[in-house]
Protein backbone atom coordinates (compact mmCIF):
# COMPACT_ATOMS: atom_id res chain seq x y z
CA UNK A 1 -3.08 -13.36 -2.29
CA UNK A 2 -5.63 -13.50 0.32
CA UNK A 3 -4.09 -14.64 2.87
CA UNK A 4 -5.95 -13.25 5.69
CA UNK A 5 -9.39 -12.30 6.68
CA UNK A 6 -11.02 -11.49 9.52
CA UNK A 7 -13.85 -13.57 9.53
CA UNK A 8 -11.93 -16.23 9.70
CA UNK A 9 -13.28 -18.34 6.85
CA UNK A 10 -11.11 -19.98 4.07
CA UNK A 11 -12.78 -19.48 0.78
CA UNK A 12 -11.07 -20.80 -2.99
CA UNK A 13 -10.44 -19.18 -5.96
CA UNK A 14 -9.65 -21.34 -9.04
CA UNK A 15 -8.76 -21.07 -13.22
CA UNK A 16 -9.90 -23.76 -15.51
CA UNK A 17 -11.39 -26.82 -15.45
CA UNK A 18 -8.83 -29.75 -14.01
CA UNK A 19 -6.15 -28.71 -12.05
CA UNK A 20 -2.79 -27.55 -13.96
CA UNK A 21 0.56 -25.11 -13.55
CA UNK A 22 2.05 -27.83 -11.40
CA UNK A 23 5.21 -27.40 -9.24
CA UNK A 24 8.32 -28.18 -10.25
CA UNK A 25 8.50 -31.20 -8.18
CA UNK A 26 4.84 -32.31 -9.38
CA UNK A 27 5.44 -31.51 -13.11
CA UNK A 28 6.63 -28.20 -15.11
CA UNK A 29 4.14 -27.57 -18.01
CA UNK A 30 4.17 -24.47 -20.56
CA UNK A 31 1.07 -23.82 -22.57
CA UNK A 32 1.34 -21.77 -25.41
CA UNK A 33 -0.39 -19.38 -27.37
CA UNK A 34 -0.53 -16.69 -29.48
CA UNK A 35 -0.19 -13.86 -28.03
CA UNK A 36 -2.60 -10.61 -29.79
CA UNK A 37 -3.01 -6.74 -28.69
CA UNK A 38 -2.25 -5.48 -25.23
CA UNK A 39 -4.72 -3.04 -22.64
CA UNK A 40 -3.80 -1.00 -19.72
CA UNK A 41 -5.45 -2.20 -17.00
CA UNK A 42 -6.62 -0.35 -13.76
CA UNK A 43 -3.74 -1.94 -11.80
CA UNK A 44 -1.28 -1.35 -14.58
CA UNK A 45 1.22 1.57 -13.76
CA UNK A 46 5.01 2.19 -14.52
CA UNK A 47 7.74 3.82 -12.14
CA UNK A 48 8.07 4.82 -8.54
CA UNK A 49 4.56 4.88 -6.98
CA UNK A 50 2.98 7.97 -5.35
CA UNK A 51 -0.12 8.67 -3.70
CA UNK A 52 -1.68 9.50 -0.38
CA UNK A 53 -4.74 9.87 1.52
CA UNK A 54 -6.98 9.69 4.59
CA UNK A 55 -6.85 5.75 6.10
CA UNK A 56 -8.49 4.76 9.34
CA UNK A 57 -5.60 2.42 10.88
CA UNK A 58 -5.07 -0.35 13.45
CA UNK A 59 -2.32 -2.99 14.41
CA UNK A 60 0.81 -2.78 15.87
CA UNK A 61 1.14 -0.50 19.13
CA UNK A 62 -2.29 1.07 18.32
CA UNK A 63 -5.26 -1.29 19.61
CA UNK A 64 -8.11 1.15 18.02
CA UNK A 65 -8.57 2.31 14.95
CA UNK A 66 -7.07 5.68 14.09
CA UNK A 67 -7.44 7.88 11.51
CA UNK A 68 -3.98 9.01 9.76
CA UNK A 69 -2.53 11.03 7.20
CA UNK A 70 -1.17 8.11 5.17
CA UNK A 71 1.84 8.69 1.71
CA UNK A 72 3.37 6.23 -0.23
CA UNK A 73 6.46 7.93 -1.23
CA UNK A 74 9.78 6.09 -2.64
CA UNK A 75 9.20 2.58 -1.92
CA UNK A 76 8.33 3.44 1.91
CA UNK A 77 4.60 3.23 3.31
CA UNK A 78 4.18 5.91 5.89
CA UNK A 79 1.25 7.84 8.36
CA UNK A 80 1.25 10.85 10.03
CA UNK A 81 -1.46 12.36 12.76
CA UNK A 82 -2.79 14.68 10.22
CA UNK A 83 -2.37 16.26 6.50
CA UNK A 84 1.23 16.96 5.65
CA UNK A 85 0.74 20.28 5.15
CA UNK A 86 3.07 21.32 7.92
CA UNK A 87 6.90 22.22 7.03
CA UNK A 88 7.62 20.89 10.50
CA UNK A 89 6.24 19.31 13.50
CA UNK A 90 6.78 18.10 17.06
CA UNK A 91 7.59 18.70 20.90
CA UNK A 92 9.27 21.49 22.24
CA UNK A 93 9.83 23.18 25.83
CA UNK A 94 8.63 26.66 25.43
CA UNK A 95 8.97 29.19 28.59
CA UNK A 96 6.74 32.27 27.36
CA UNK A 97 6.75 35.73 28.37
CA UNK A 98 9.72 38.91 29.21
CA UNK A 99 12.88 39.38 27.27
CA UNK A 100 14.98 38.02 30.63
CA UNK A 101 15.82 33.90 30.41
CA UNK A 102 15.46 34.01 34.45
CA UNK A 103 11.87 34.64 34.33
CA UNK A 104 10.34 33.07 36.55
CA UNK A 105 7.48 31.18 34.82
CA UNK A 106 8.11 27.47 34.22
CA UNK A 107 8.54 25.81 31.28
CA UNK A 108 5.76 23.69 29.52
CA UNK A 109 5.82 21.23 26.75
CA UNK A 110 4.06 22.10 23.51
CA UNK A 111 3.06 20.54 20.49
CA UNK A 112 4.49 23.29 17.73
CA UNK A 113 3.68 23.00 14.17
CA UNK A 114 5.38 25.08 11.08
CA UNK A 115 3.18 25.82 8.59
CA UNK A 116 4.07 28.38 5.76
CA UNK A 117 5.71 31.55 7.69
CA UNK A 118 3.30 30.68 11.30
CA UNK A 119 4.34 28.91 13.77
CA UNK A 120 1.39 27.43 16.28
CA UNK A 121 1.58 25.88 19.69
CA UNK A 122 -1.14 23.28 21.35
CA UNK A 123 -1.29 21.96 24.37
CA UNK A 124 -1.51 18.45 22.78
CA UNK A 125 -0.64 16.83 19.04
CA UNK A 126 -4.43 16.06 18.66
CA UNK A 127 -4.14 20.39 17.66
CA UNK A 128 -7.64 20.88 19.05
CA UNK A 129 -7.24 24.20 20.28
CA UNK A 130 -4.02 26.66 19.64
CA UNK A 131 -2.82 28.40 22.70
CA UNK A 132 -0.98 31.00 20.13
CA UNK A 133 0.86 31.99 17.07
CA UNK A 134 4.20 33.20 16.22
CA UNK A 135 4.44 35.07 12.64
CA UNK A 136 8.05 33.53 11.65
CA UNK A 137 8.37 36.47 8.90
CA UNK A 138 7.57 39.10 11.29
CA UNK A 139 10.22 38.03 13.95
CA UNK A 140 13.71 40.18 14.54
CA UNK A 141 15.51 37.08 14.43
CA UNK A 142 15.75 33.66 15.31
CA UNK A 143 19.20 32.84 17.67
CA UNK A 144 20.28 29.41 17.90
CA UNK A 145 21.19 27.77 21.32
CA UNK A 146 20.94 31.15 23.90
CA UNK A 147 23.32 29.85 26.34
CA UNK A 148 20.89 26.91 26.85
CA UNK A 149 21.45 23.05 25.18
CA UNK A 150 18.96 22.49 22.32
CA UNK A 151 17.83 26.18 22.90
CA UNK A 152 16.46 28.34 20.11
CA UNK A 153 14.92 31.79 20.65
CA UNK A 154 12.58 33.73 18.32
CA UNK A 155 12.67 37.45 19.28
CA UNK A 156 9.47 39.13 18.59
CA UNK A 157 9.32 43.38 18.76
CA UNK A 158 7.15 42.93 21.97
CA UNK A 159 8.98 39.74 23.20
CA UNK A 160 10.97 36.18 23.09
CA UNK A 161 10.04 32.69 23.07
CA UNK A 162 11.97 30.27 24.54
CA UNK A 163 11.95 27.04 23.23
CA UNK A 164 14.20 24.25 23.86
CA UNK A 165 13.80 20.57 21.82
CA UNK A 166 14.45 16.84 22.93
CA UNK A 167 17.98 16.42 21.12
CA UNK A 168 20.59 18.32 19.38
CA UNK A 169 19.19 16.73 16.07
CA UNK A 170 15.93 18.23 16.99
CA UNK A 171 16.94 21.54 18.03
CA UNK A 172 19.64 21.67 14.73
CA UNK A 173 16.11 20.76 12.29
CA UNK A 174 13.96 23.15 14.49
CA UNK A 175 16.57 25.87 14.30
CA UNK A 176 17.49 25.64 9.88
CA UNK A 177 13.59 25.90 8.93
CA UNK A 178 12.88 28.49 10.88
CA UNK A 179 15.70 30.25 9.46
CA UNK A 180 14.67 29.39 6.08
CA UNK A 181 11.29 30.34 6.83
CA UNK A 182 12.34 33.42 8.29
CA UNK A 183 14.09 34.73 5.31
CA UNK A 184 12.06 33.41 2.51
CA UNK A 185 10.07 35.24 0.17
CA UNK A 186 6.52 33.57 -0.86
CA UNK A 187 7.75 32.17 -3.50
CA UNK A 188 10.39 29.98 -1.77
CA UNK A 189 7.95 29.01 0.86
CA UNK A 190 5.48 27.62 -1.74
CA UNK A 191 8.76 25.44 -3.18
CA UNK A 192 9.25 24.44 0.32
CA UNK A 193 6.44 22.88 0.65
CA UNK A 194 7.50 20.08 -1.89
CA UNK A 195 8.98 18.82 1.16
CA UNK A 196 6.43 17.39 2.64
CA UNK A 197 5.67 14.08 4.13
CA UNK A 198 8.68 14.21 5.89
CA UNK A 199 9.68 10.35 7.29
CA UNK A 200 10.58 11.72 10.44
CA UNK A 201 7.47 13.76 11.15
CA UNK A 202 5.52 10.43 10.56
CA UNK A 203 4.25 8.43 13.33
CA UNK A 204 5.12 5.01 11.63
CA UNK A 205 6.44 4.22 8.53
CA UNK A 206 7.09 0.61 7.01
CA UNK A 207 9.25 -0.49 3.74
CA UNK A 208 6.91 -1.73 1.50
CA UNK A 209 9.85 -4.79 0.50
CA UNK A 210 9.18 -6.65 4.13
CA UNK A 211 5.29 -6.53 2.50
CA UNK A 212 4.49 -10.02 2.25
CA UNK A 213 1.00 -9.76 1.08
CA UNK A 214 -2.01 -7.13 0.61
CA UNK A 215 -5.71 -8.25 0.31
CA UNK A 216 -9.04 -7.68 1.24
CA UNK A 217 -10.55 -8.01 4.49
CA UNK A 218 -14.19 -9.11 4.91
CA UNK A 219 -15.06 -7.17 7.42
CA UNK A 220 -18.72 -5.98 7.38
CA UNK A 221 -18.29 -2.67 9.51
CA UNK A 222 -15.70 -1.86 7.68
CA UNK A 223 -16.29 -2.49 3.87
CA UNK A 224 -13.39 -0.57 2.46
CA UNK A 225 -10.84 -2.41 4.54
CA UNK A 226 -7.56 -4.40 3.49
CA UNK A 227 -4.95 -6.03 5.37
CA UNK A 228 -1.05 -5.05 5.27
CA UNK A 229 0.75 -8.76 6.43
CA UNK A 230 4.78 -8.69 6.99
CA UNK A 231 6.89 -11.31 9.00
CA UNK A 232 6.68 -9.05 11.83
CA UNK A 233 2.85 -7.15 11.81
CA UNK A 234 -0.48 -7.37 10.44
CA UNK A 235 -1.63 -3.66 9.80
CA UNK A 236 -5.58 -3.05 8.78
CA UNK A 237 -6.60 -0.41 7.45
CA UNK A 238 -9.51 1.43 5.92
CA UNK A 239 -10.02 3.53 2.86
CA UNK A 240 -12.92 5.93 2.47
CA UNK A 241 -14.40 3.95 -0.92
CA UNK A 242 -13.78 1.09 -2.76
CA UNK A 243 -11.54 2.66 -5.33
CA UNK A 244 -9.50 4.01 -2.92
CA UNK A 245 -9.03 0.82 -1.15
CA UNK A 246 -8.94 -0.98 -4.52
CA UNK A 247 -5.73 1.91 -5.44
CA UNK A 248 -4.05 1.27 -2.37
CA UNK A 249 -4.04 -2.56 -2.77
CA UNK A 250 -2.25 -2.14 -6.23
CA UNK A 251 0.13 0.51 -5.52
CA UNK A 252 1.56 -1.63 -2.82
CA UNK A 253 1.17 -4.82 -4.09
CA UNK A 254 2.91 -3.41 -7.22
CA UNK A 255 5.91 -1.52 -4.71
CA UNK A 256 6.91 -4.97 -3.55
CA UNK A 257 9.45 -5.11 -6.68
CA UNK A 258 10.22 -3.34 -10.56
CA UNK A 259 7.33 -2.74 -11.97
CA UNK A 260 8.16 -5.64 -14.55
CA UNK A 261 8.56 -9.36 -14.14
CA UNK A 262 10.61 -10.88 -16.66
CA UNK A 263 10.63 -7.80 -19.22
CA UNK A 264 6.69 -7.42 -19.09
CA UNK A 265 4.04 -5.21 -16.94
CA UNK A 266 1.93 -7.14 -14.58
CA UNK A 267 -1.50 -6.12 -13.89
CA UNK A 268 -1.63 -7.97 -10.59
CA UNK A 269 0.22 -10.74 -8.22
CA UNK A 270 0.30 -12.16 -4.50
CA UNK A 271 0.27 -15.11 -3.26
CA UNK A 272 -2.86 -17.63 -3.87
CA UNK A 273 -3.40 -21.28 -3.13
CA UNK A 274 -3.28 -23.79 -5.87
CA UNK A 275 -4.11 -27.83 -5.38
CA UNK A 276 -1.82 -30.12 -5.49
CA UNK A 277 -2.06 -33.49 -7.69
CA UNK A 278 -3.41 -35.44 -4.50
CA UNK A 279 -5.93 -32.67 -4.30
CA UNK A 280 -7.40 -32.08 -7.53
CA UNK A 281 -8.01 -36.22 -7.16
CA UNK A 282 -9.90 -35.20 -3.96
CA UNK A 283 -11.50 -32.23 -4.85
CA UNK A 284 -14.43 -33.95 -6.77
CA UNK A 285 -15.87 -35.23 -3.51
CA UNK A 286 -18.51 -32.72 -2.44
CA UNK A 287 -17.52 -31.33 0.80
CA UNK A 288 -13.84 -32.34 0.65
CA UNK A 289 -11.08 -29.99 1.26
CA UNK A 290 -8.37 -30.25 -1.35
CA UNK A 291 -4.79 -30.00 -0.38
CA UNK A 292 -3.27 -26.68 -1.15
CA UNK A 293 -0.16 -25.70 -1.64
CA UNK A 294 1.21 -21.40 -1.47
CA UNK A 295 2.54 -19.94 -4.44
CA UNK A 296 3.47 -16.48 -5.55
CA UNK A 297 1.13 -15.63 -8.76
CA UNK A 298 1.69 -12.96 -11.47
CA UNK A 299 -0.91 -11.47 -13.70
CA UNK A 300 0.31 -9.88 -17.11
CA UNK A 301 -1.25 -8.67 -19.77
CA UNK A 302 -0.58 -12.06 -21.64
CA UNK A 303 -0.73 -14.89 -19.30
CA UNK A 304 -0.81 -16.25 -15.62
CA UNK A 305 2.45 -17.14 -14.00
CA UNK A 306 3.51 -19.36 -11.16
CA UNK A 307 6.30 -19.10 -9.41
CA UNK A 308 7.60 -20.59 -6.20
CA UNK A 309 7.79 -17.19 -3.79
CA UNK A 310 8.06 -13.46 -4.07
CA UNK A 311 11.53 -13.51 -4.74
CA UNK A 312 13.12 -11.78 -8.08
CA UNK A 313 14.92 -14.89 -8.25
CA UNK A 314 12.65 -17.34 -7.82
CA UNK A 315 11.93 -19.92 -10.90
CA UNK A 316 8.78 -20.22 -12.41
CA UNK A 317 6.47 -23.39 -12.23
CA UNK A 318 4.26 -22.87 -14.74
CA UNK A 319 2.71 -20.15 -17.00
CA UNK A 320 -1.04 -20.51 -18.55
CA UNK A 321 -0.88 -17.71 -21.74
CA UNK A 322 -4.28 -16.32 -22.10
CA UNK A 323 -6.15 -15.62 -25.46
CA UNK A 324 -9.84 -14.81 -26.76
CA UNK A 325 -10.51 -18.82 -25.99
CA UNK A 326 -9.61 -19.28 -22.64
CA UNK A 327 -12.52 -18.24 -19.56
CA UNK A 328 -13.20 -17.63 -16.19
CA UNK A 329 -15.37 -18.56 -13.99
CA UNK A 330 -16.03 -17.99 -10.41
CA UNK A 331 -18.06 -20.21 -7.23
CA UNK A 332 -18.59 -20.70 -3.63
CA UNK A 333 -17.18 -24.40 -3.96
CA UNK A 334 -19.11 -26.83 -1.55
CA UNK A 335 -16.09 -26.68 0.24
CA UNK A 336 -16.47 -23.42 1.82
CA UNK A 337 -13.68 -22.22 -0.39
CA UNK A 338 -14.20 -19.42 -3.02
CA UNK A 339 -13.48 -20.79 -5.84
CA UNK A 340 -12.04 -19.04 -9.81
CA UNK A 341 -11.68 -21.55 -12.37
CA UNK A 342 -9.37 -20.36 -15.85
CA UNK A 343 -10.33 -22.24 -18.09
CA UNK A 344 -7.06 -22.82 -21.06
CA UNK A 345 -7.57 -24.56 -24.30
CA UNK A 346 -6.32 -27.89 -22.78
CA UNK A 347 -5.63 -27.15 -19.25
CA UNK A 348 -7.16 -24.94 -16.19
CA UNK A 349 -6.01 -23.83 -13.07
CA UNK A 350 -7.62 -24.27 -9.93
CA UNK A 351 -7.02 -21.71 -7.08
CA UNK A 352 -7.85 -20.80 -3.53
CA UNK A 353 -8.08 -17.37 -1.37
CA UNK A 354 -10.08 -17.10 1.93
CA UNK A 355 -11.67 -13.91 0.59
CA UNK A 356 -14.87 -13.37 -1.94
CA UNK A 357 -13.42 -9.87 -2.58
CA UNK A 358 -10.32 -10.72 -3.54
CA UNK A 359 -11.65 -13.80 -6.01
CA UNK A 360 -13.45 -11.26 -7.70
CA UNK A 361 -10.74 -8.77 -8.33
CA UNK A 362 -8.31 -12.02 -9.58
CA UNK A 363 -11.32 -13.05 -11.61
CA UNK A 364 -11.78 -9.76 -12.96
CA UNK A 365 -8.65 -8.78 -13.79
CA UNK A 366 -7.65 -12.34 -16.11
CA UNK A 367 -11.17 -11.79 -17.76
CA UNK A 368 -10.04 -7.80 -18.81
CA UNK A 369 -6.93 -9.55 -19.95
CA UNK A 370 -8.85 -12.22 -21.84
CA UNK A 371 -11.30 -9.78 -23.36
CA UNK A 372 -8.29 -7.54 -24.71
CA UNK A 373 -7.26 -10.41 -27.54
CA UNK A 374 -8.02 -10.48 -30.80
CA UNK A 375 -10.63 -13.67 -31.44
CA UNK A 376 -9.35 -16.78 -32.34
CA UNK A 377 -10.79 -19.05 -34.73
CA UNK A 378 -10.92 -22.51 -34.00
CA UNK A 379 -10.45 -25.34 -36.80
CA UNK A 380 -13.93 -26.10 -36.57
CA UNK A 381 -15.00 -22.57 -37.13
CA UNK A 382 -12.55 -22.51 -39.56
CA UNK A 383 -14.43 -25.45 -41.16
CA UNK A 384 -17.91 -23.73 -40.91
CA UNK A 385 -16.66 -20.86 -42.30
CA UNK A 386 -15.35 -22.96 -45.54
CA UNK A 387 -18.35 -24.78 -45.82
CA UNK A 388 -20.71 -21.64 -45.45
């Protein structure tokens, strides 16, 4: 995890006191432990995820930051120009005014936007200003095509709209919910409403399985941000507080997958940076950078896990089970790395992320898990206890 930042600095994050949960081709260790109790943690959460809210957005297409409407909704990421509480939106040819279609007045493009039983037109899909209404319940009717491709025609009392949309898809979509609309009661347009956050009202959308890794972003004018990194984009974004950054970190770190690695909840994963055996040699000299190596870490709720990359599939290198004896501690190594050290009874773990914010949540999140285990007595306690 923490795999980008836009400062540009590399900082380390470690776990323990000499280097340990070698590769595979290094060496394959298991340390075990009891394992005691179990506590839900603040990154801890079981089924499909679902939440939404307000994120100012950039990367991609868009060089400056927007502000979007932005769901997580069955395994897909997506963001929409404003609150989904529209049944529909989008462009549409209207030609306004007289009951004749061979009035003369020209046809203009409108933004139009559905919501309960009014439909509203604006001259652009910022919605600044409405240039009208049309009350869906009060209309005659609502005619599909009017002897004009993609046509569809509400008939007032006083007058028709003519509106015409970019494709038969459009115009079929544009045509059903205002018929649905139109003969619903307020009861069945409250239930329609559960269909909101429509994918194809979104302006982007991304599948949160080509997420590679989500992390912090040290960014001091923007201190709620975190970074979205695929093979293909690097989307940053920017929650309105720290928990709300901190929720959207988890949610779609934890959407990259079951909610379960081999049988048991994880609190958190991504990928970190763990020395090798030539670096933990080298990482004694003040100053020197130790040679790092990627791997995909899991946090559960009774030890740390290594494994090779993000895949379901992939074997795991090394596990350090935590208990009431192991620690954590946490440095700006004279390396320039930030640096969280786990401390096991007879190994630690050393490993690297360029951010401070995300060494902190990694650091916090092993110590909750540490805290949660029922103390374990030592032989020499053991001993002192005998002799007192």
């Amino acid at each position: 995890l923490g795999t980008y930042a836009s400062s540009g600095t590399y900082r380390s994050l470690s776990l323990g006191r000499t280097s340990s949960l070698e590769d595979s081709d290094d060496e394959l260790e298991s340390l075990l432990s009891e394992e005691f109790g179990r506590r839900e943690a603040v990154y801890s959460s079981v089924g499909v995820p679902y939440f939404h809210s307000f994120l100012s957005i950039k990367g991609g297409l868009m060089n400056a930051w927007r502000r979007r409407w932005c769901v997580l909704k069955d395994e897909t990421f997506l963001w929409f120009r404003a609150k989904q509480e529209a049944l529909k939106a989008g462009w549409l040819l209207k030609k306004g005014g007289g009951a004749s279609t061979l009035s003369r007045r020209s046809w203009k493009r409108r933004w139009f936007v559905l919501r309960g039983a009014v439909l509203t037109y604006y001259d652009g899909d910022a919605e600044e200003k409405p240039r009208g209404t049309v009350s869906v319940h009060a209309a005659r009717e609502i005619l599909d095509g009017g002897g004009r491709e993609n046509g569809i025609d509400i008939v007032m009392n006083e007058r028709k709209y003519h509106l015409v949309a970019e494709s038969p898809e459009d115009a079929s979509e544009w045509f059903s919910i205002l018929s649905r609309v139109h003969a619903a009661s307020d009861k069945e347009l409250q239930l329609m409403h559960s269909e909101q956050a429509n994918p194809k009202n979104a302006v982007g959308t991304m599948d949160v399985g080509v997420i590679d890794s989500v992390c912090a972003s040290d960014n001091p004018d923007r201190p709620h941000g975190f970074v979205i990194i695929t093979a293909e984009r690097v989307l940053q974004c920017n929650a309105d507080s720290a928990e709300e950054m901190h929720h959207w970190i988890a949610l779609l770190q934890r959407s990259k997958g079951d909610a379960r690695v081999d049988g048991q909840e994880f609190i958190v994963r991504g990928w970190l940076h763990k020395e090798g055996k030539a670096g933990s040699a080298r990482s004694g000299h003040s100053g020197a950078v130790p040679k790092l190596k990627k791997r995909w870490f899991v946090l559960t709720h009774n030890s740390l896990d290594c494994y090779r990359n993000a895949e379901r599939a992939a074997p795991k290198l090394g596990t350090l089970v935590l208990n009431s004896l192991c620690s954590v501690s946490q440095h700006d190594d004279t390396t320039g790395y930030w640096c969280v050290v786990v401390h096991g009874r007879k190994h630690s773990c050393r490993l690297y992320t360029r951010l401070q914010s995300e060494a902190s949540r990694w650091a916090d999140s092993v110590q909750s898990v540490i805290d949660s285990k029922v103390p374990v007595e030592t032989p020499t306690q053991q001993l002192i206890q005998e002799i007192r």
